[in-house]
Protein backbone atom coordinates (compact mmCIF):
# COMPACT_ATOMS: atom_id res chain seq x y z
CA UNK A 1 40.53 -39.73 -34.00
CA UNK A 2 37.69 -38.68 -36.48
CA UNK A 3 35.14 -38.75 -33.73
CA UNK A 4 37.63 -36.49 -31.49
CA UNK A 5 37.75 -33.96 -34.58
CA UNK A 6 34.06 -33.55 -35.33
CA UNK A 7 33.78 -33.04 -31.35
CA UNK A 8 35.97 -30.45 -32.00
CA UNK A 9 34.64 -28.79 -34.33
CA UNK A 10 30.81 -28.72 -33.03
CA UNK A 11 32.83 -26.76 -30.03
CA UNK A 12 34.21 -24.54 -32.20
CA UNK A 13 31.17 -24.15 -34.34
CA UNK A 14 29.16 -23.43 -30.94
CA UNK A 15 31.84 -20.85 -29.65
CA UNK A 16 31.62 -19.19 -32.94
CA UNK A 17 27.80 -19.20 -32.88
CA UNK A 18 27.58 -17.81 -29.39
CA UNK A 19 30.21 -15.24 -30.33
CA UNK A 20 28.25 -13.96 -32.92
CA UNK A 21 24.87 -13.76 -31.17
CA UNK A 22 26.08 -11.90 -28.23
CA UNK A 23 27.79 -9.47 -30.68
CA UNK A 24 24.73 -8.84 -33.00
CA UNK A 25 22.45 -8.94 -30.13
CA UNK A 26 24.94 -6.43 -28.05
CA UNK A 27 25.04 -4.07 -31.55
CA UNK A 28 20.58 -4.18 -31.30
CA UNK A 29 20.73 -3.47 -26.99
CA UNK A 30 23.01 -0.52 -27.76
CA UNK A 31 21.33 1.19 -30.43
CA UNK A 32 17.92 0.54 -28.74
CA UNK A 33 18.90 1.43 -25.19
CA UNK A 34 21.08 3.76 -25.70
CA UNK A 35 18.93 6.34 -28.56
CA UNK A 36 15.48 7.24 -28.48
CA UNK A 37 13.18 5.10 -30.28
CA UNK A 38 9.45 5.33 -31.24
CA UNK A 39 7.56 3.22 -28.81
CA UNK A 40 4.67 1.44 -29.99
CA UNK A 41 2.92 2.74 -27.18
CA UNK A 42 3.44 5.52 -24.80
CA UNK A 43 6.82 6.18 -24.12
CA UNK A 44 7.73 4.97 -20.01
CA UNK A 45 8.19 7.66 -17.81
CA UNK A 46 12.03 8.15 -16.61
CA UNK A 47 13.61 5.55 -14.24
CA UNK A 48 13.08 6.25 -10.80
CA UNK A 49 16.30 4.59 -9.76
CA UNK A 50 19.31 6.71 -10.69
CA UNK A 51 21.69 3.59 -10.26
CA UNK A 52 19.66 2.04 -13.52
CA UNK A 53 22.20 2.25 -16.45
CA UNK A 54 21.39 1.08 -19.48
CA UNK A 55 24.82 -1.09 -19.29
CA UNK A 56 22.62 -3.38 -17.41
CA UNK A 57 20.45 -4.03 -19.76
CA UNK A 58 22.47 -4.05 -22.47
CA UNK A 59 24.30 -6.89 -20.75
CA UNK A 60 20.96 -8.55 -20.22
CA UNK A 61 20.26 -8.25 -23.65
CA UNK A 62 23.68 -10.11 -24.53
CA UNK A 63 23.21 -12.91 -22.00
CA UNK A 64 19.62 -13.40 -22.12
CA UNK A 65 20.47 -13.96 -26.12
CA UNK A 66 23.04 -16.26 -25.68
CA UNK A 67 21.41 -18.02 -22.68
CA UNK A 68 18.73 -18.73 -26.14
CA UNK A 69 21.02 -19.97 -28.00
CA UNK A 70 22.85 -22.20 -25.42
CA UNK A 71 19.64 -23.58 -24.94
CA UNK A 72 19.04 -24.59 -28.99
CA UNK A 73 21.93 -25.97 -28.84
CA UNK A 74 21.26 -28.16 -25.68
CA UNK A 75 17.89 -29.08 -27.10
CA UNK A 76 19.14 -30.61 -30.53
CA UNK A 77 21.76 -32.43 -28.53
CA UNK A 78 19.30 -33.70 -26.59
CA UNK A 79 16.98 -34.75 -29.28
CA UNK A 80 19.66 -36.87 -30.66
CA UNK A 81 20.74 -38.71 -27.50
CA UNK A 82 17.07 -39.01 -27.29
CA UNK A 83 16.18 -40.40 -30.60
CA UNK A 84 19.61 -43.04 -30.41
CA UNK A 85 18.70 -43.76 -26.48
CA UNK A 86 14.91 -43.64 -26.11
CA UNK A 87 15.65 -42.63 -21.91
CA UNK A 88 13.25 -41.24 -19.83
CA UNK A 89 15.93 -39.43 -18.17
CA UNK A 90 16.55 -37.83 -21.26
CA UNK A 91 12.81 -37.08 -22.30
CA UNK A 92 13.18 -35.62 -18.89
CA UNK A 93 15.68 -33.19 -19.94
CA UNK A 94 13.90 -32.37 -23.24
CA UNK A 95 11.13 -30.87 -21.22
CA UNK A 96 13.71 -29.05 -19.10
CA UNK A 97 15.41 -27.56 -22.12
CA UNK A 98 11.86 -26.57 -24.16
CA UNK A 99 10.36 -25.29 -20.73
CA UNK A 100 13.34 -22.98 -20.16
CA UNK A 101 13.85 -21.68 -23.80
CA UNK A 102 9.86 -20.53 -23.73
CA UNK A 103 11.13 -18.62 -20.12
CA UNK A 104 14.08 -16.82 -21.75
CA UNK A 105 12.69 -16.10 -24.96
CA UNK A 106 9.20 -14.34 -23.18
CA UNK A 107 11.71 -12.76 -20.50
CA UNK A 108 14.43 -11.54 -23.91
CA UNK A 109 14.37 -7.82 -23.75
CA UNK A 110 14.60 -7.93 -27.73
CA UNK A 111 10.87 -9.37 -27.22
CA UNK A 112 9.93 -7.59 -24.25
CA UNK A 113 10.85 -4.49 -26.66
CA UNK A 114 9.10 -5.71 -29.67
CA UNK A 115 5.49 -5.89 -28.02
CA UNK A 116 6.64 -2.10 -26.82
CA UNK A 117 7.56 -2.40 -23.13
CA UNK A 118 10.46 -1.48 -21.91
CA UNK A 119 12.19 -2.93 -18.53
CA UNK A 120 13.15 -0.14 -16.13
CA UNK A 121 14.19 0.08 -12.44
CA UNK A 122 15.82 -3.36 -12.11
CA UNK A 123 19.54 -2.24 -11.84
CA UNK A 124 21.70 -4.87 -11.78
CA UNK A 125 19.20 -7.46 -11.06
CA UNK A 126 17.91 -7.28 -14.47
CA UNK A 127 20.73 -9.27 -15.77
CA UNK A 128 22.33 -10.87 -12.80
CA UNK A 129 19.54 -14.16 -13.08
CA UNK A 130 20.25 -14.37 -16.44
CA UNK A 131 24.11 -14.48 -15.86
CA UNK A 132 23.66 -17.56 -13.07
CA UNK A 133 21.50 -19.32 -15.66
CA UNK A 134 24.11 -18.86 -18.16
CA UNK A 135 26.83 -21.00 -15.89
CA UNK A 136 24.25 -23.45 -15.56
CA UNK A 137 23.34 -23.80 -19.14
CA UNK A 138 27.15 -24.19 -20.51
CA UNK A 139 27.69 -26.78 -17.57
CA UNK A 140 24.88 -28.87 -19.18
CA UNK A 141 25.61 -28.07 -22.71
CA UNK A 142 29.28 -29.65 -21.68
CA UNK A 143 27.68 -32.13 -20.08
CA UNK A 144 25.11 -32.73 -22.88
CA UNK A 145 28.33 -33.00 -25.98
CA UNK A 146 30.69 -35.86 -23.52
């Protein structure tokens, strides 16, 4: 009964977490997407792709983020099996989970942004990987916490 309780309340503590990244994260995309800022280097020129809203990547702002964050949490769960379990298997998967938090956190827009570039001309395929990768990632974190 405890251990079904503390279960429960990593979920909810993960929800929560996940909630408030994508929010806070959401809240930077829209003020940085959405007004002008001073770039750190000369500004882009406009998008040539009409279609390219900035809803796009605002949303691949959110998901990227939380696709992060997922991916923390995956890692310290893995870490622990690891450290009770000593698997390969799970070795394996810590090398998975580092391999793909150094991909999203070079391809985050919030970085991308903060060496002053700016993603353009994508449309909807600027978030669309990250919104597969985020299925994937709360499969295995489900996976990861039975």
């Amino acid at each position: 009964m405890e251990k079904r309780m503390q279960k429960n309340l990593t979920t909810i503590i993960i929800i929560i977490t996940l909630l408030a990244v994508a929010l806070g994260t959401t809240e930077w995309a829209v003020s940085a997407f959405y007004q002008p800022f001073a770039p750190l280097h000369t500004p882009p020129p406009p998008p040539n792709n009409p279609g390219d809203f900035e809803f796009f990547y605002v949303a691949k702002t959110a998901i990227s983020s939380i696709n992060i964050a997922l991916l923390s949490f995956i890692l310290v769960s893995n870490v622990y099996i690891f450290r009770k379990t000593q698997s390969k298997f799970t070795f394996g998967l810590l090398i998975f989970s580092v391999a793909f938090l150094l991909k999203d956190l070079t391809a985050s827009p919030i970085v991308i942004w903060a060496f002053g570039y700016r993603i353009e001309g994508l449309g909807p395929f600027a978030f669309l990987p990250d919104l597969f990768e985020f299925v994937v990632l709360t499969v295995l974190l489900y996976l990861s916490l039975e």
